[in-house]
C-alpha atoms as a PDB file:
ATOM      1  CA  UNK A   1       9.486 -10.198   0.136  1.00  0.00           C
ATOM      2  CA  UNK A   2       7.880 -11.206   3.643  1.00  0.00           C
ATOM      3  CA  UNK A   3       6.849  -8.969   6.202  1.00  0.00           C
ATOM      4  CA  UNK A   4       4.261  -9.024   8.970  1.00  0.00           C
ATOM      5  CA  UNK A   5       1.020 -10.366   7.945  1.00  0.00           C
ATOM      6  CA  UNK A   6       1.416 -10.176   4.164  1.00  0.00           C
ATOM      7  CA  UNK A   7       4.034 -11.184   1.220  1.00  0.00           C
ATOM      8  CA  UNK A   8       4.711  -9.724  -1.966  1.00  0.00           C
ATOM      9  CA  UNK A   9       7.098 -10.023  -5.159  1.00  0.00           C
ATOM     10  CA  UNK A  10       8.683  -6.916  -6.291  1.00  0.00           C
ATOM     11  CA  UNK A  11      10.672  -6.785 -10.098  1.00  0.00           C
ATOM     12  CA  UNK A  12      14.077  -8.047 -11.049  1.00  0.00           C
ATOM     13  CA  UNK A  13      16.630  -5.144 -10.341  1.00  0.00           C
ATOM     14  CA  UNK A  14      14.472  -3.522  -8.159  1.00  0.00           C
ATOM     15  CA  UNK A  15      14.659  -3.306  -4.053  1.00  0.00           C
ATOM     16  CA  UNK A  16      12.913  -3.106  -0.788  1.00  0.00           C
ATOM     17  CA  UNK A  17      13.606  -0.857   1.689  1.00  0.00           C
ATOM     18  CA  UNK A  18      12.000   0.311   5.448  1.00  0.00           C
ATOM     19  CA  UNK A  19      11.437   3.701   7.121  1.00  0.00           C
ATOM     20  CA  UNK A  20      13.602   4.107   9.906  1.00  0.00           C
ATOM     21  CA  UNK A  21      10.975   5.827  12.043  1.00  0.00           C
ATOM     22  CA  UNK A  22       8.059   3.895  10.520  1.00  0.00           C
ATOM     23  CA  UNK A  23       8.616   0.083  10.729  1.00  0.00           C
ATOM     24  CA  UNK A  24       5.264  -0.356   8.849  1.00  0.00           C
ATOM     25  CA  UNK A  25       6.457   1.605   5.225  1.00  0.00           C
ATOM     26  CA  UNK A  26       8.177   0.156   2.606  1.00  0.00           C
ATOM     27  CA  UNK A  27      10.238   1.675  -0.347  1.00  0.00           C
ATOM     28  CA  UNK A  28      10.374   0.148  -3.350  1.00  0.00           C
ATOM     29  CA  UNK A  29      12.903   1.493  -6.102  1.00  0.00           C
ATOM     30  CA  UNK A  30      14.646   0.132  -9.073  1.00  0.00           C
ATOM     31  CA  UNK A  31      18.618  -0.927  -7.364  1.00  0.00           C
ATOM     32  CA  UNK A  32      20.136   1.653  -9.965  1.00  0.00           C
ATOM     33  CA  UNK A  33      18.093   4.535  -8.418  1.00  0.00           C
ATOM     34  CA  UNK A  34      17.674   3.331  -4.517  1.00  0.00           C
ATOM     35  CA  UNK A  35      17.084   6.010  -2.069  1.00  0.00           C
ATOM     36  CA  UNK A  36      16.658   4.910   1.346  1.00  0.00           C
ATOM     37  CA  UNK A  37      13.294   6.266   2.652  1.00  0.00           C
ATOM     38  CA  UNK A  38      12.571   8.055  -0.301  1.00  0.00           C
ATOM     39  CA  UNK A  39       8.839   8.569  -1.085  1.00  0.00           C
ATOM     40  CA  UNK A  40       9.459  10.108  -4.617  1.00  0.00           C
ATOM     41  CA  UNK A  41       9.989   8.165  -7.852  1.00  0.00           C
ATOM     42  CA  UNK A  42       8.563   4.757  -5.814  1.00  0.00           C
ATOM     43  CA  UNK A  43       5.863   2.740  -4.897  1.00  0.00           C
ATOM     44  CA  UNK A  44       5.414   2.541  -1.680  1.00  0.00           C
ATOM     45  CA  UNK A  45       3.808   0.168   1.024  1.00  0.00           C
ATOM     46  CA  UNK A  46       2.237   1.785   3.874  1.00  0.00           C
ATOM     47  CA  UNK A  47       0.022  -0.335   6.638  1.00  0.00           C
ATOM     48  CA  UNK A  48      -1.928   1.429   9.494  1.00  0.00           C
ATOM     49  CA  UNK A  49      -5.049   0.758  11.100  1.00  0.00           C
ATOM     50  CA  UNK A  50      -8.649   1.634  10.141  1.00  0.00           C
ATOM     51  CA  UNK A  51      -9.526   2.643  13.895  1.00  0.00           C
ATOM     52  CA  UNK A  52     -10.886   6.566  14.545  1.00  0.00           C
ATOM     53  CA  UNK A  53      -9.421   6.451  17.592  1.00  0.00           C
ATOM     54  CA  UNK A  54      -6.436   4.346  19.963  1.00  0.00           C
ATOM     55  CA  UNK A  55      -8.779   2.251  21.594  1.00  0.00           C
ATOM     56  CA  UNK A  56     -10.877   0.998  18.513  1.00  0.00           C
ATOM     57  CA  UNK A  57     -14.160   1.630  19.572  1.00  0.00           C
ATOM     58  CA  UNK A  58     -15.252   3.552  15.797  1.00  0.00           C
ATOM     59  CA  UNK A  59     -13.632   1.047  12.753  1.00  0.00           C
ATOM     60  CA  UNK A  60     -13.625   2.632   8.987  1.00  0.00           C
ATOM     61  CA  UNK A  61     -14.977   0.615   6.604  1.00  0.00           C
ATOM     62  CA  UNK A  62     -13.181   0.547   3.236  1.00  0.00           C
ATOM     63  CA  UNK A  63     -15.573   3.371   1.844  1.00  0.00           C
ATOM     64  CA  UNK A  64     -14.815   5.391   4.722  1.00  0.00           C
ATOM     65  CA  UNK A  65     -11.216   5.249   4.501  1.00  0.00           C
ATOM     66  CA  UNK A  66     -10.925   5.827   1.119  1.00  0.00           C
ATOM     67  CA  UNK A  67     -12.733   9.184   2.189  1.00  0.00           C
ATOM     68  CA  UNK A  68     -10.960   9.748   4.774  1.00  0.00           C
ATOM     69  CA  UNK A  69      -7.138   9.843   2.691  1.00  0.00           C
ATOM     70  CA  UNK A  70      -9.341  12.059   0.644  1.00  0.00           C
ATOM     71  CA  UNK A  71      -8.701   9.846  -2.547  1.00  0.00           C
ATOM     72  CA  UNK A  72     -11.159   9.078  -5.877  1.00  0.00           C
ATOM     73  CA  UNK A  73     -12.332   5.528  -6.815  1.00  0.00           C
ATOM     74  CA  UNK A  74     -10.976   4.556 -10.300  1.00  0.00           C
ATOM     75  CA  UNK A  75     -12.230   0.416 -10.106  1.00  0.00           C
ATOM     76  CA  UNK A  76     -12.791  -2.222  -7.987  1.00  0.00           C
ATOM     77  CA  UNK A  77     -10.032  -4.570  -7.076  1.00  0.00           C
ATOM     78  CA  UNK A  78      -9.238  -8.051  -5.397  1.00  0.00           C
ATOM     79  CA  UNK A  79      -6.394  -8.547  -3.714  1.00  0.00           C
ATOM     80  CA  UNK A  80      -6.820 -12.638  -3.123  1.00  0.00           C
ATOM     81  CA  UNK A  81     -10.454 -12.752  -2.096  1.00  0.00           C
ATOM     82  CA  UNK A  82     -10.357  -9.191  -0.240  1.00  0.00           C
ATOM     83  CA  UNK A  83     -11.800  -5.867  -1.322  1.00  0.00           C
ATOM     84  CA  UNK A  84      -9.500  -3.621  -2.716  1.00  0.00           C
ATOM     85  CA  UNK A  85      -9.783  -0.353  -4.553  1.00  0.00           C
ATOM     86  CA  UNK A  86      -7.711   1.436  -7.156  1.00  0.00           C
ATOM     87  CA  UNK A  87      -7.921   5.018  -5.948  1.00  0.00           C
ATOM     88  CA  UNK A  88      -6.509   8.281  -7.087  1.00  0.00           C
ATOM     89  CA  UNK A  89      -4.909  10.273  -4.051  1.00  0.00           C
ATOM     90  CA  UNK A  90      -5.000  13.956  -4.148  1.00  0.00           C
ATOM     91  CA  UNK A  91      -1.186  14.110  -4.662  1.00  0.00           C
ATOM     92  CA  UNK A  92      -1.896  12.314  -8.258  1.00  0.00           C
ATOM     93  CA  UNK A  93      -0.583   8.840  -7.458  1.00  0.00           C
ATOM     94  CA  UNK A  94      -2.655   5.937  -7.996  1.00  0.00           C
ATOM     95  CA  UNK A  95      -2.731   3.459  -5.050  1.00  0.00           C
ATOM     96  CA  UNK A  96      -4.305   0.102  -4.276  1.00  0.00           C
ATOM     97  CA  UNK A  97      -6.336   0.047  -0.690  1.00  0.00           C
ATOM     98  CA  UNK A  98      -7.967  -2.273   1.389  1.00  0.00           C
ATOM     99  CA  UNK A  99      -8.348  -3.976   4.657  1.00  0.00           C
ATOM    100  CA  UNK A 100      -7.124  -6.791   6.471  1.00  0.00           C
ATOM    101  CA  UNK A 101      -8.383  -7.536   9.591  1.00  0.00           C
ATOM    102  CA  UNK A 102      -7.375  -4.533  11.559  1.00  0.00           C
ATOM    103  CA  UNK A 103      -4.342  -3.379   8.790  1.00  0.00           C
ATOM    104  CA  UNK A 104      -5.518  -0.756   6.850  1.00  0.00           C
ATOM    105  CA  UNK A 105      -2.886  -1.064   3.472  1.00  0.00           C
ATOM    106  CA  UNK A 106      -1.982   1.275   1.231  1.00  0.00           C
ATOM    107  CA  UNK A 107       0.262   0.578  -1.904  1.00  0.00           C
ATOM    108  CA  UNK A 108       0.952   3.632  -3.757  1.00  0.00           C
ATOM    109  CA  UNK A 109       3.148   5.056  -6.839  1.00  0.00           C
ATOM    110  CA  UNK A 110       3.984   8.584  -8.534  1.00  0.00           C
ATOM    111  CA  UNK A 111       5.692   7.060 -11.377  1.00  0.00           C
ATOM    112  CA  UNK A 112       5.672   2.786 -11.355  1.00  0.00           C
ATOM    113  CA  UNK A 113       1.579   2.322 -12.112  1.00  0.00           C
ATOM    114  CA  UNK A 114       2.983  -0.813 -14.170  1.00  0.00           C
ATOM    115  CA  UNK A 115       5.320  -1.916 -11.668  1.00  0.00           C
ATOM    116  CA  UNK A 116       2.095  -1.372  -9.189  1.00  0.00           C
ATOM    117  CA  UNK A 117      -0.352  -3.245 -10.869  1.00  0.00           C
ATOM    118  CA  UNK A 118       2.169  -6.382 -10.906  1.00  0.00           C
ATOM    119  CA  UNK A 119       3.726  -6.149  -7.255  1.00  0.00           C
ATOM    120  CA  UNK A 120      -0.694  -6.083  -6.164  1.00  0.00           C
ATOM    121  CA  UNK A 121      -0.922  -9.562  -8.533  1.00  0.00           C
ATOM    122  CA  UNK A 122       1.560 -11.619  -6.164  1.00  0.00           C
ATOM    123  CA  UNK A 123       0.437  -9.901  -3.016  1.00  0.00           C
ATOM    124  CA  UNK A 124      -0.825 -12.632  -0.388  1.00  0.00           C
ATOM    125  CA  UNK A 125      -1.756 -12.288   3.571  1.00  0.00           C
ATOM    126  CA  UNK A 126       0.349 -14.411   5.689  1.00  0.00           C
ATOM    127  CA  UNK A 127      -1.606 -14.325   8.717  1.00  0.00           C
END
């Protein structure tokens, strides 16, 4: 799967789908179970930027933003040659986070940490 600024391959039987109201999520269920902007029984894909404000002028680091989403470091990651983190959120799902030039990403599960840890091992920026 290809969208702006980074690719991805997601499991056989399994498919991607977008927020209505947030062109920058992504759903990713097995076909059997799809729910169209579900955030339950998922992994999701969530980009945003790492700015404290609109205009930019204070940028989070990694460290910071993993503070800010109020999560808890579980290991180090790489996603190509990029930082990453494996992080536990305060809902209990595990996510993957780091930056890309201004993208802040964010791929998460409640239920898929296998499914996770694969779709993070093809993950490549485009841009």
């Amino acid at each position: 799967y290809t969208a702006e600024g980074f690719s991805f391959q997601y499991p056989p039987g399994w498919q991607v789908g977008l927020f209505e109201h947030s062109p920058d999520i992504y759903t990713l269920q097995p076909s059997s179970t799809f729910v169209p902007e579900s955030e339950k029984n998922s992994i999701i894909i969530a980009k945003s930027g790492h700015c404290l404000n609109t205009q930019c002028l204070t940028v989070f680091n990694l460290e910071e933003m993993v503070e800010q989403i109020n999560a808890k470091i579980i290991t180090e990651a790489k996603v190509g040659t990029t930082k990453a983190y494996k992080v536990s959120l305060s809902n209990n799902n595990i996510a993957y986070v780091f930056i890309n030039g201004e993208d802040f990403i964010q791929i998460s599960t409640d239920k898929y940490p296998v499914q996770l840890d694969q779709i993070l091992s093809t993950f490549k920026f485009t841009n």
